[in-house]
C-alpha atoms as a PDB file:
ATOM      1  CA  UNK A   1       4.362 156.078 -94.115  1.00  0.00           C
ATOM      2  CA  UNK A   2       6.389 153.794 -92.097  1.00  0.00           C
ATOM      3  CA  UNK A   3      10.111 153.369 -91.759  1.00  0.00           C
ATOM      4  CA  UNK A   4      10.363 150.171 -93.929  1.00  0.00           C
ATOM      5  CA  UNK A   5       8.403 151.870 -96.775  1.00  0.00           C
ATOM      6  CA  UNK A   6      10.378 154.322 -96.786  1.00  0.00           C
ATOM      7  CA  UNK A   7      14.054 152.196 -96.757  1.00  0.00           C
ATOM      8  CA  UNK A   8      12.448 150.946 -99.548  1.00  0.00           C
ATOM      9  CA  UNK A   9      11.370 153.649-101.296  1.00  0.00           C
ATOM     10  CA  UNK A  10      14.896 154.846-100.713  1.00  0.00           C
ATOM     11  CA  UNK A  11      16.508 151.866-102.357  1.00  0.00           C
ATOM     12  CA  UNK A  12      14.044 152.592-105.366  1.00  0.00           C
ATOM     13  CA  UNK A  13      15.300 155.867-106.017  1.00  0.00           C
ATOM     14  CA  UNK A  14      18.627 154.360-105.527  1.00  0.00           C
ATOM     15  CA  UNK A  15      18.070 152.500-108.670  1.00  0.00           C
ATOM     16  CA  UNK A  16      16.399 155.094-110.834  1.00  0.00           C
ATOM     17  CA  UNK A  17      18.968 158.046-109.177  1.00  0.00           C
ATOM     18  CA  UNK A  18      21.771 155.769-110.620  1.00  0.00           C
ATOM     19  CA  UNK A  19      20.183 155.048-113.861  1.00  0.00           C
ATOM     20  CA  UNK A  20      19.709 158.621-114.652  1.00  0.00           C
ATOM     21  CA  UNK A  21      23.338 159.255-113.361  1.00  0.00           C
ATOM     22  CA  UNK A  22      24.922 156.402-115.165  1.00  0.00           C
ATOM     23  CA  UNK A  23      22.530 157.156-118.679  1.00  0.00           C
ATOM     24  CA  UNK A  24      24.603 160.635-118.905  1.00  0.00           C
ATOM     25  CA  UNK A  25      27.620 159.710-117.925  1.00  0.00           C
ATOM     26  CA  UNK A  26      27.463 156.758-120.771  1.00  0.00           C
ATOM     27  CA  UNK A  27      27.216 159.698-123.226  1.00  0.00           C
ATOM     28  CA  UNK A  28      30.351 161.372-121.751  1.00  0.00           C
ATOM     29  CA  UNK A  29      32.697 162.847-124.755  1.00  0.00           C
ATOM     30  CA  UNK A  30      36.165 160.089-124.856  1.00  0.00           C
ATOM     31  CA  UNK A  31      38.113 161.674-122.037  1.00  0.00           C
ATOM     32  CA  UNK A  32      35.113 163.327-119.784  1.00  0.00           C
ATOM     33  CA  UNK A  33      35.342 159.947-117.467  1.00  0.00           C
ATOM     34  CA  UNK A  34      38.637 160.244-116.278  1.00  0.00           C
ATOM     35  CA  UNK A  35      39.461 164.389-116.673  1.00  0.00           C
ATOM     36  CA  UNK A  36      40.381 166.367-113.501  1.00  0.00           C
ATOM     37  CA  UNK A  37      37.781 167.826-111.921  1.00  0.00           C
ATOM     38  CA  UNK A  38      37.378 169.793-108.614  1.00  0.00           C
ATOM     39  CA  UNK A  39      35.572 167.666-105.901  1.00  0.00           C
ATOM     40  CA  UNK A  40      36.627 165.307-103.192  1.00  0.00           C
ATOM     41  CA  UNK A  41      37.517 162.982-105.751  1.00  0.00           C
ATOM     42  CA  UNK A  42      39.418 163.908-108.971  1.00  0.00           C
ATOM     43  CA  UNK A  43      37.517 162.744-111.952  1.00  0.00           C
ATOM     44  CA  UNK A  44      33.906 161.327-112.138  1.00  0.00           C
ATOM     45  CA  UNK A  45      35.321 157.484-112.713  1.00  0.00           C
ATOM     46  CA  UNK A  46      37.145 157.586-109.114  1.00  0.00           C
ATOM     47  CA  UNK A  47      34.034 159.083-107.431  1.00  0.00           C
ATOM     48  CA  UNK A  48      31.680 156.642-109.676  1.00  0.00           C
ATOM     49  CA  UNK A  49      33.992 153.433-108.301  1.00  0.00           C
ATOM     50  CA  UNK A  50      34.138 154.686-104.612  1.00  0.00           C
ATOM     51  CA  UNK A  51      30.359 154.837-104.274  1.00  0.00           C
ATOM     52  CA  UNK A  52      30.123 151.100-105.465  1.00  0.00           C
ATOM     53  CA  UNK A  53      32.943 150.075-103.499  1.00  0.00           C
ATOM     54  CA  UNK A  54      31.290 151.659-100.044  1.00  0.00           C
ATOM     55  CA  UNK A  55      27.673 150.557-101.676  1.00  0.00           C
ATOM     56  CA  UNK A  56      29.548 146.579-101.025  1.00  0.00           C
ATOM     57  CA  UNK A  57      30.930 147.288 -98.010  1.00  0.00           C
ATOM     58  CA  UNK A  58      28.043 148.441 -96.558  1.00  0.00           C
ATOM     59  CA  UNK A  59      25.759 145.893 -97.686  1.00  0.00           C
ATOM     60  CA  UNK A  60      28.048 142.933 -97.004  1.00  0.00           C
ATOM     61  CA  UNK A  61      27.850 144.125 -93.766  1.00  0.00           C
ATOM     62  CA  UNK A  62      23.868 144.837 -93.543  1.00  0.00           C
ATOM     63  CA  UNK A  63      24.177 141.084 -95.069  1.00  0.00           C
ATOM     64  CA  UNK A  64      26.270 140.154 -92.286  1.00  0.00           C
ATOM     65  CA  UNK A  65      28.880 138.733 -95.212  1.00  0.00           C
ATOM     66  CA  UNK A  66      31.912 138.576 -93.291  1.00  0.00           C
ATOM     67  CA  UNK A  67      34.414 140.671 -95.742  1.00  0.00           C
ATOM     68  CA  UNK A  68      34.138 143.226 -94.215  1.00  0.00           C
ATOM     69  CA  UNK A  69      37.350 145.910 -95.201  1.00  0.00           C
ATOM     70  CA  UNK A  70      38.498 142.986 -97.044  1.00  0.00           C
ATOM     71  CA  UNK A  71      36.197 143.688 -99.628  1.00  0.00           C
ATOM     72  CA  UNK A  72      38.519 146.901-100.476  1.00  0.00           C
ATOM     73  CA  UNK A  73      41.254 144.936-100.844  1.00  0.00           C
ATOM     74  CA  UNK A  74      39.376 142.707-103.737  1.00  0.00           C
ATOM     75  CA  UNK A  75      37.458 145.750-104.877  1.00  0.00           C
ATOM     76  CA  UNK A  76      38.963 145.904-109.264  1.00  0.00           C
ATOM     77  CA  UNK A  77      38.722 149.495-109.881  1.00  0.00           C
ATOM     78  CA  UNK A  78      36.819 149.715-113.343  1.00  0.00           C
ATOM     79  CA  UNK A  79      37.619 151.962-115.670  1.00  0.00           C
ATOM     80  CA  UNK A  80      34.564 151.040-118.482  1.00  0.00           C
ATOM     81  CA  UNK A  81      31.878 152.973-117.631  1.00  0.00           C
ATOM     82  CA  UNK A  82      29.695 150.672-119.044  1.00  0.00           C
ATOM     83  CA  UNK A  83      30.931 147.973-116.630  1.00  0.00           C
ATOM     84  CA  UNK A  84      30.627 150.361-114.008  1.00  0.00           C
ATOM     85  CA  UNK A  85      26.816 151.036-114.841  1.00  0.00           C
ATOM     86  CA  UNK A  86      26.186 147.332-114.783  1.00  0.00           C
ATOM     87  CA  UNK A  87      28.141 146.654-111.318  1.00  0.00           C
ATOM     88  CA  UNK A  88      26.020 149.737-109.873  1.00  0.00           C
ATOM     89  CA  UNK A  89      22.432 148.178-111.011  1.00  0.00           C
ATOM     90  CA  UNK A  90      23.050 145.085-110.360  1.00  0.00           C
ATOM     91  CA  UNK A  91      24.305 146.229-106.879  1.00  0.00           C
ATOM     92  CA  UNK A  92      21.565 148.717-106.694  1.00  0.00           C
ATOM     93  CA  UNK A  93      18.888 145.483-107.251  1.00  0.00           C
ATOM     94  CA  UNK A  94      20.650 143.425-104.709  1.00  0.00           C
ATOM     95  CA  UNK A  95      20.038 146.415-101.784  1.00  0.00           C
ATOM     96  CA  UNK A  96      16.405 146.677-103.447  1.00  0.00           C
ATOM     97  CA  UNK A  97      15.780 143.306-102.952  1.00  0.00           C
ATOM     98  CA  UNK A  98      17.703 143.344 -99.128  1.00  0.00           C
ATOM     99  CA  UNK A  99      15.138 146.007 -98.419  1.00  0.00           C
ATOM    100  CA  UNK A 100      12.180 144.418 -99.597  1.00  0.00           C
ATOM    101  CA  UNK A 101      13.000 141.404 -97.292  1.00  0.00           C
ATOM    102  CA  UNK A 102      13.326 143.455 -94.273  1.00  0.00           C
ATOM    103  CA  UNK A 103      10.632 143.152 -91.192  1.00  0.00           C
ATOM    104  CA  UNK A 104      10.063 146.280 -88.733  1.00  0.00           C
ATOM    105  CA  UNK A 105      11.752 144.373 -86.264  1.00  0.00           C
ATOM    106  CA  UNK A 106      14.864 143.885 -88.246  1.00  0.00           C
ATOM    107  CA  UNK A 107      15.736 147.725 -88.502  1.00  0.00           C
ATOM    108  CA  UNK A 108      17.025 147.511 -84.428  1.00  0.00           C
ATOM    109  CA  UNK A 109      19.094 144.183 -85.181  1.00  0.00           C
ATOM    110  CA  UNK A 110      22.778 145.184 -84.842  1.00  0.00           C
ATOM    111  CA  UNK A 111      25.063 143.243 -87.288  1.00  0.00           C
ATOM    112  CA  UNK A 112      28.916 143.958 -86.981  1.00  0.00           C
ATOM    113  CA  UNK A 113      30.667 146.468 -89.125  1.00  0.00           C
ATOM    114  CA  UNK A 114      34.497 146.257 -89.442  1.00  0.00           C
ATOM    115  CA  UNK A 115      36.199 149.567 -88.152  1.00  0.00           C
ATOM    116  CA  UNK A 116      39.365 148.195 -88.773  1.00  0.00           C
ATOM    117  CA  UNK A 117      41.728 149.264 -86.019  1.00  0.00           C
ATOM    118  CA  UNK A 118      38.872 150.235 -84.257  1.00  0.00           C
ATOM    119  CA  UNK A 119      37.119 146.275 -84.278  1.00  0.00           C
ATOM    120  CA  UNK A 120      34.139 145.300 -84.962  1.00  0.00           C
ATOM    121  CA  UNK A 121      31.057 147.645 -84.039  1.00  0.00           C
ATOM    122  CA  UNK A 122      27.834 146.393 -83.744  1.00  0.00           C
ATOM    123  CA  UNK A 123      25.480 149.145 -85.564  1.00  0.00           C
ATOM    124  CA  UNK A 124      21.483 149.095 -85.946  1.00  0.00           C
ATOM    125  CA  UNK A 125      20.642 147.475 -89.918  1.00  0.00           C
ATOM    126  CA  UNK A 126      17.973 151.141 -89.940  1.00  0.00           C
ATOM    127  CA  UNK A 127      20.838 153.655 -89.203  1.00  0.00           C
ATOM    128  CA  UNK A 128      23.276 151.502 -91.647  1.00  0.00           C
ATOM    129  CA  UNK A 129      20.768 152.024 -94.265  1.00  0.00           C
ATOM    130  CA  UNK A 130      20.369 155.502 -93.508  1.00  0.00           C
ATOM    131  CA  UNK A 131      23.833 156.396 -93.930  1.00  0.00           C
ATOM    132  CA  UNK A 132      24.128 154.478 -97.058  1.00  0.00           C
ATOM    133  CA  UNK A 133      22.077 156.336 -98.817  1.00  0.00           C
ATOM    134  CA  UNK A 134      22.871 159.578 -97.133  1.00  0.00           C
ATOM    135  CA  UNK A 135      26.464 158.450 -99.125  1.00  0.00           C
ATOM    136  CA  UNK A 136      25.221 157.572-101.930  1.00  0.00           C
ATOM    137  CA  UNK A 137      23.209 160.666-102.374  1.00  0.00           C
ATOM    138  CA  UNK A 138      26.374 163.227-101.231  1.00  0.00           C
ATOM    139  CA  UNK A 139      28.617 161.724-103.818  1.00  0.00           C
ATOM    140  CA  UNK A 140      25.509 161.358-106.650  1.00  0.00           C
ATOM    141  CA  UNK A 141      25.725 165.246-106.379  1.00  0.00           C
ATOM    142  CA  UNK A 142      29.263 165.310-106.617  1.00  0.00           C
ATOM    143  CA  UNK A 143      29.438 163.542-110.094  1.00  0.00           C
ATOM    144  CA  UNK A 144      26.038 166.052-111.133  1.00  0.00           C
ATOM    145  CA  UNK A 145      28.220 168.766-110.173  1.00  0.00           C
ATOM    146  CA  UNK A 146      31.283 167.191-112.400  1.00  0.00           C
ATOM    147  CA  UNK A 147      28.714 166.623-115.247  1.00  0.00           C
ATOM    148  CA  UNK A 148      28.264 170.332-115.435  1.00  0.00           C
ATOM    149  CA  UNK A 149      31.809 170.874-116.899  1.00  0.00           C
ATOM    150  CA  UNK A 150      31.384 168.556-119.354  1.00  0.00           C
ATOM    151  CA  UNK A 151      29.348 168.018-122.801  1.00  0.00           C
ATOM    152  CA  UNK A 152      26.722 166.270-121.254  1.00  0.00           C
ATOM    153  CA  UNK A 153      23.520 168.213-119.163  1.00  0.00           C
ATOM    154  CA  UNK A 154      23.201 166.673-115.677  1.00  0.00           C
ATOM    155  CA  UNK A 155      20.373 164.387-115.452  1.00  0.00           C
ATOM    156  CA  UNK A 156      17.465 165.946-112.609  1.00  0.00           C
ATOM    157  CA  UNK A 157      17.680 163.625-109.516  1.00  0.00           C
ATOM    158  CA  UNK A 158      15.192 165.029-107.449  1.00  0.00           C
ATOM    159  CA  UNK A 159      11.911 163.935-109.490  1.00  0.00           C
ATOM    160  CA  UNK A 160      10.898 160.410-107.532  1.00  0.00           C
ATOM    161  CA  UNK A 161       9.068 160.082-104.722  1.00  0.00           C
ATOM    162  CA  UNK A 162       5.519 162.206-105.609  1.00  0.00           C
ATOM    163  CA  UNK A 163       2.680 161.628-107.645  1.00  0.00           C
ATOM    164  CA  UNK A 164       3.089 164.418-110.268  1.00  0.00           C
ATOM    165  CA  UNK A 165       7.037 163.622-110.923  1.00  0.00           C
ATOM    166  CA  UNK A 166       6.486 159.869-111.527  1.00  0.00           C
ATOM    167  CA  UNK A 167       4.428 160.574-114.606  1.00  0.00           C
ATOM    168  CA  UNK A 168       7.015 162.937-115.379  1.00  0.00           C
ATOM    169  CA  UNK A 169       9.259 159.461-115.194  1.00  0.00           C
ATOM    170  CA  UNK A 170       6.478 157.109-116.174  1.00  0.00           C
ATOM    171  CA  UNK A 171       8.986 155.351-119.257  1.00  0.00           C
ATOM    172  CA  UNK A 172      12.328 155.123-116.659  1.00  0.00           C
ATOM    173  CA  UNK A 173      10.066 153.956-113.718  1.00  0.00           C
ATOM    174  CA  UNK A 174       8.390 151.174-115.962  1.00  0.00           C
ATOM    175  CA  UNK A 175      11.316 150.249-117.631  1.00  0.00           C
ATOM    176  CA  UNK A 176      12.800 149.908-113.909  1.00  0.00           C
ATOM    177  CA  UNK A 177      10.467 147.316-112.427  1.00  0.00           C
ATOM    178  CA  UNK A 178       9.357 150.214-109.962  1.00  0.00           C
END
């Protein structure tokens, strides 16, 4: 498989990852959302609306945008987790589709990313991507681990990429687009 396959393939399970996520935490008791929990981030909302708000930072700049940490600044915290379910997939189309329009050649482009204090960097649109979903996937296990302490079972997150789990996932796949 090569590199762009896989990005893609990566944004795919993006998608589905955050369905499956966003499907349990949709049937979260009144109160679940927003309760304390143990992890970097205090409840399952505030980890939920950081990995969106780093999803559009990252992609404005993989977009070359210009917003740059300005987009934090105009970020709305949601509390609705319905809203936040729709902001995730339609964000979670919009890197699909960024992905899909990549060429081999593209993945060494460097596109500036706004360090703040420390400028602009230029960084490679493949390692970007990498660490995007490397963040996406390290705080997806946080709010699995939150799930566990309340009345809802954590969805499984690791049946995607293989022949035997996608007809394991044949309805959530098709109902996808994947």
């Amino acid at each position: 498989m090569e590199l762009l396959t896989h990005f893609r393939r990566m944004a795919e399970n993006n998608l589905w990852s955050n369905d499956r996520l966003y499907r349990a935490v949709l049937a979260l008791r009144p109160g679940e959302l927003d309760a304390p929990r143990t992890s970097f981030f205090p409840s399952i909302r505030e980890t939920l609306n950081h990995i969106l708000s780093v999803d559009l930072y990252y992609l404005d700049m993989l977009e070359e945008g210009g917003l740059g940490l300005n987009i934090f600044d105009t970020y709305a915290e949601s509390g609705d987790a319905r809203q936040l379910a729709e902001s995730q997939a339609a964000f979670d189309r919009r890197l699909l589709a960024f992905c899909e329009n990549l060429a081999a050649e593209d993945l060494d482009h460097r596109v500036p990313t706004d360090r703040g204090e420390d400028g602009m960097i230029p960084e490679r649109i493949g390692y970007l991507l990498t660490h995007l979903f490397q963040h996406d996937i390290h705080h997806r296990g946080q709010v699995h681990a939150m799930l566990s302490g309340t009345s809802v079972k954590p969805p499984q997150l690791d049946e995607f990429f293989l022949d035997f789990d996608r007809k394991l996932r044949k309805e959530e796949v098709e109902r996808l687009g994947l």
